[in-house]
C-alpha atoms as a PDB file:
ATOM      1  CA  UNK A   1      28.481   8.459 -10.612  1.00  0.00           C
ATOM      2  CA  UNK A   2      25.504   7.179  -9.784  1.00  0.00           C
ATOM      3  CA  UNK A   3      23.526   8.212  -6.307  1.00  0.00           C
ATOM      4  CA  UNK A   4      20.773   7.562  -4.144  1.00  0.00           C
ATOM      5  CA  UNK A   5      19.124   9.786  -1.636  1.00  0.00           C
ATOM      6  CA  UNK A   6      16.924   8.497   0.688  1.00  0.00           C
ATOM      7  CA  UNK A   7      14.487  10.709   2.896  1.00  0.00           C
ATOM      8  CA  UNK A   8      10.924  10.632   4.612  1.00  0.00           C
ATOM      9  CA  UNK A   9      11.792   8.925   7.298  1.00  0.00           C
ATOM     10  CA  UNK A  10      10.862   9.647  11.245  1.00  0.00           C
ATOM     11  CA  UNK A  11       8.706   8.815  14.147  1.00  0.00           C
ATOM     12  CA  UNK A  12       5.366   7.831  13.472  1.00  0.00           C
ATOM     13  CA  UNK A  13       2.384   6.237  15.801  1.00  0.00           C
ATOM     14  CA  UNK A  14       1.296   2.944  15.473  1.00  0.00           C
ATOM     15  CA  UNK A  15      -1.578   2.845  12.955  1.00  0.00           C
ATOM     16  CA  UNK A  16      -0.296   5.903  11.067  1.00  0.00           C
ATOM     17  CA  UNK A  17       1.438   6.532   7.828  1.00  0.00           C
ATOM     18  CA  UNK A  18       4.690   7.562   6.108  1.00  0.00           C
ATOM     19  CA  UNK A  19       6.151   7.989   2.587  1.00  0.00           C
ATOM     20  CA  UNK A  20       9.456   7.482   1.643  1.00  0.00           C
ATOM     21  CA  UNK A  21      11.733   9.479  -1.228  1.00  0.00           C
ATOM     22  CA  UNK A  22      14.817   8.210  -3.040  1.00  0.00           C
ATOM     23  CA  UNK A  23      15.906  11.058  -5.141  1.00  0.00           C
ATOM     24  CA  UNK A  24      18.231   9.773  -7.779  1.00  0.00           C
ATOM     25  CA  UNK A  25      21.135  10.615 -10.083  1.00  0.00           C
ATOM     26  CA  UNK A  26      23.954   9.385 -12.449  1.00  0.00           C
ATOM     27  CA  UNK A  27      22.264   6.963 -14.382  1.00  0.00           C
ATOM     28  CA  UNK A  28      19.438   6.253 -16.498  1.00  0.00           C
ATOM     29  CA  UNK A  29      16.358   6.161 -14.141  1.00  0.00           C
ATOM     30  CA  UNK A  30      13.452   5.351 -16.077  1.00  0.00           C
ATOM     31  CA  UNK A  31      15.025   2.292 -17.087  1.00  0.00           C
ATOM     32  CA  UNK A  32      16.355   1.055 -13.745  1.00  0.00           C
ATOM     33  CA  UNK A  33      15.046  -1.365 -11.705  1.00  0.00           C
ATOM     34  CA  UNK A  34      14.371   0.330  -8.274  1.00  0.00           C
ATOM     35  CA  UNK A  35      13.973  -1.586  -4.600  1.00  0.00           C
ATOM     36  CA  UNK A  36      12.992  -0.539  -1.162  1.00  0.00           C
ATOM     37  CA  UNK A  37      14.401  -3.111   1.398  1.00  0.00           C
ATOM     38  CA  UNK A  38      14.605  -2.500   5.511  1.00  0.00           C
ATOM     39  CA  UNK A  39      16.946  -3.233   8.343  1.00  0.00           C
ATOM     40  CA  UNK A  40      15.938  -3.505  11.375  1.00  0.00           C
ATOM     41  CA  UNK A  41      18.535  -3.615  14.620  1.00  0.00           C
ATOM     42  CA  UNK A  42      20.272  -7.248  14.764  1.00  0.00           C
ATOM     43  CA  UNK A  43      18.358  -8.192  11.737  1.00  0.00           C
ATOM     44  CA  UNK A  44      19.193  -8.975   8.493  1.00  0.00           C
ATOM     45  CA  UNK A  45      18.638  -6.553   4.972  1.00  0.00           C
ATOM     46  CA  UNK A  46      15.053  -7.731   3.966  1.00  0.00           C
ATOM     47  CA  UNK A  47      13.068  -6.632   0.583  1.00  0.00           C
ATOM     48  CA  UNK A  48      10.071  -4.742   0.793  1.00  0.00           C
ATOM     49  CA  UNK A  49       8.950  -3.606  -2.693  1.00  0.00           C
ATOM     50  CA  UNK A  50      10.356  -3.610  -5.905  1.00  0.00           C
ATOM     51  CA  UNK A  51       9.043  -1.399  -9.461  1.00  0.00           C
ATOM     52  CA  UNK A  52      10.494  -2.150 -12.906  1.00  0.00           C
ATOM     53  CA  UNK A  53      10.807   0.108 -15.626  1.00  0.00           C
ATOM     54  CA  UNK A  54       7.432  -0.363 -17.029  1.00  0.00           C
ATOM     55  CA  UNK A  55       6.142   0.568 -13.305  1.00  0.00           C
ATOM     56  CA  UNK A  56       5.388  -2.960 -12.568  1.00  0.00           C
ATOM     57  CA  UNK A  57       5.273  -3.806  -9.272  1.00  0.00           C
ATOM     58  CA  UNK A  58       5.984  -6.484  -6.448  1.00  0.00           C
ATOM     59  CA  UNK A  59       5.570  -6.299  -2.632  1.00  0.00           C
ATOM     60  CA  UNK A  60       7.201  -8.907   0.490  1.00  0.00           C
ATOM     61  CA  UNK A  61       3.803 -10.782   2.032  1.00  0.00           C
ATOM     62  CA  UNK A  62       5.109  -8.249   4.982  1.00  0.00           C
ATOM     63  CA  UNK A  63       3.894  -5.315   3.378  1.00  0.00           C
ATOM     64  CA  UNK A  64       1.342  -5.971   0.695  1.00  0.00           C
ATOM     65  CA  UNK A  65      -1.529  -4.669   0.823  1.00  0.00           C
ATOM     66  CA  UNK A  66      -0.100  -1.674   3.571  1.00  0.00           C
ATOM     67  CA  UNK A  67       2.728  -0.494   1.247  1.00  0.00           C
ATOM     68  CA  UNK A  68       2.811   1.024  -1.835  1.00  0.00           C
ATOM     69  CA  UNK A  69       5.891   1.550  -4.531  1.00  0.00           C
ATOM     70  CA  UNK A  70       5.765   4.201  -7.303  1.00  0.00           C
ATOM     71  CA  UNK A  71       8.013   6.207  -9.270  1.00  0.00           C
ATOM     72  CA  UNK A  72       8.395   9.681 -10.871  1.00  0.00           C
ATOM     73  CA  UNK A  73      10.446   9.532 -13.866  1.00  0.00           C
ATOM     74  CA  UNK A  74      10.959  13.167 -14.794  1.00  0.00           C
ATOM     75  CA  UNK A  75      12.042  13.450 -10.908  1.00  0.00           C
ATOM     76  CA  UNK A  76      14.218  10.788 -10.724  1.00  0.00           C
ATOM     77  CA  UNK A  77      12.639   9.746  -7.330  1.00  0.00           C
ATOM     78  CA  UNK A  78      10.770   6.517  -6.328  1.00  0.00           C
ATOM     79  CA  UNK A  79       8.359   6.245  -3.670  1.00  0.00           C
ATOM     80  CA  UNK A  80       7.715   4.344  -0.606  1.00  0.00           C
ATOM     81  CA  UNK A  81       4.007   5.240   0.866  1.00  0.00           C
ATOM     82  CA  UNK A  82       3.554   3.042   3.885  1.00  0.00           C
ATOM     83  CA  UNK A  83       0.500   2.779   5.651  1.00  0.00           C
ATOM     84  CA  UNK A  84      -1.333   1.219   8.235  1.00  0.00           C
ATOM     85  CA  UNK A  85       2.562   0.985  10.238  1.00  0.00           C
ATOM     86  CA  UNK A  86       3.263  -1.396  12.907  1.00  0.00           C
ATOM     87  CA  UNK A  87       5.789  -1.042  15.041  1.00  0.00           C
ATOM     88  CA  UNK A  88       7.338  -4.282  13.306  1.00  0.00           C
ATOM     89  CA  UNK A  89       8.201  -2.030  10.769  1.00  0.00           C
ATOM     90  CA  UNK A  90      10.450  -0.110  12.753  1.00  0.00           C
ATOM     91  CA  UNK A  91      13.627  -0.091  10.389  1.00  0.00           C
ATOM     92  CA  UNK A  92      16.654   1.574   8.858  1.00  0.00           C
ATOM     93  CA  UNK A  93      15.146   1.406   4.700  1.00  0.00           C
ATOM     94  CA  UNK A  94      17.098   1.776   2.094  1.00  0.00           C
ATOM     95  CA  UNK A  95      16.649   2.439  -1.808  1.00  0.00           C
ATOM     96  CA  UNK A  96      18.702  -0.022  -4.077  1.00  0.00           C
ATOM     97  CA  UNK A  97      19.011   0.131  -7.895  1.00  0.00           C
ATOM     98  CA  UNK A  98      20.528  -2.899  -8.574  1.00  0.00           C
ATOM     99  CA  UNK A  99      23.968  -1.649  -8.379  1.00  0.00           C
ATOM    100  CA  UNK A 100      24.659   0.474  -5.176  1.00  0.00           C
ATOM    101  CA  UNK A 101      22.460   1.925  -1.959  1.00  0.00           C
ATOM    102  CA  UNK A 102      21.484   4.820  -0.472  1.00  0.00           C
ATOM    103  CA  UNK A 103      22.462   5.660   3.130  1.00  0.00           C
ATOM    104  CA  UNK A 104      19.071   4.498   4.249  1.00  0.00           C
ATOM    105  CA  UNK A 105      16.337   6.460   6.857  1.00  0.00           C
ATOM    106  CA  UNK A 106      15.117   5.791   9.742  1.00  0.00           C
ATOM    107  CA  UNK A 107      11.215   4.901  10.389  1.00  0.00           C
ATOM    108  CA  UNK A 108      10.431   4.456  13.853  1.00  0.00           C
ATOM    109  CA  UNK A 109       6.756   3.337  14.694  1.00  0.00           C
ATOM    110  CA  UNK A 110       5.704   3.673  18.303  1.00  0.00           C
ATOM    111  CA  UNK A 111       3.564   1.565  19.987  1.00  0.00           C
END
């Protein structure tokens, strides 16, 4: 059954950095299709970064250039390394592999 595991999260400064884990398991990782969207309080579920199979990637205009998505195949586990955090990017984010989502965690940047 497939299962995502997302961690990394916490309080953070404005101006400072954080990376993100989604450890994986019950399907085929290295030939999913993993995402890292947000939610932020009364907001909707918004896309952040997405990296195929091949390691391709693509970023939101939010977060390009500040955010970076990568993936360790024999771990299972992709990556979110954020830098450069505003407190905009306060959010609940959560992994997605096309099929199902993790629980999400929580990334609080203070001002």
């Amino acid at each position: 059954q497939p299962h995502l595991v997302e961690s990394g999260g916490g309080l953070v400064q404005s101006g400072g950095s954080q990376r993100l884990s989604c450890q994986t398991s019950g399907f085929t990782f290295s030939r999913a299709v993993m995402s890292w969207y947000r939610q932020a309080p009364g907001e909707q579920r918004e896309w952040v970064a997405t990296i195929g199979s091949a390691g391709n990637t693509l970023y939101a205009d939010l977060v390009k250039g500040r955010f970076t998505i990568s993936r360790d195949n024999a771990k299972n586990t992709v990556y979110l390394q954020m830098n450069s955090l505003k407190p905009d990017d306060t959010a609940v984010y959560l992994c997605h592999n096309e099929i199902i989502w993790g629980q999400g965690t929580q990334v609080t940047v203070l001002a």
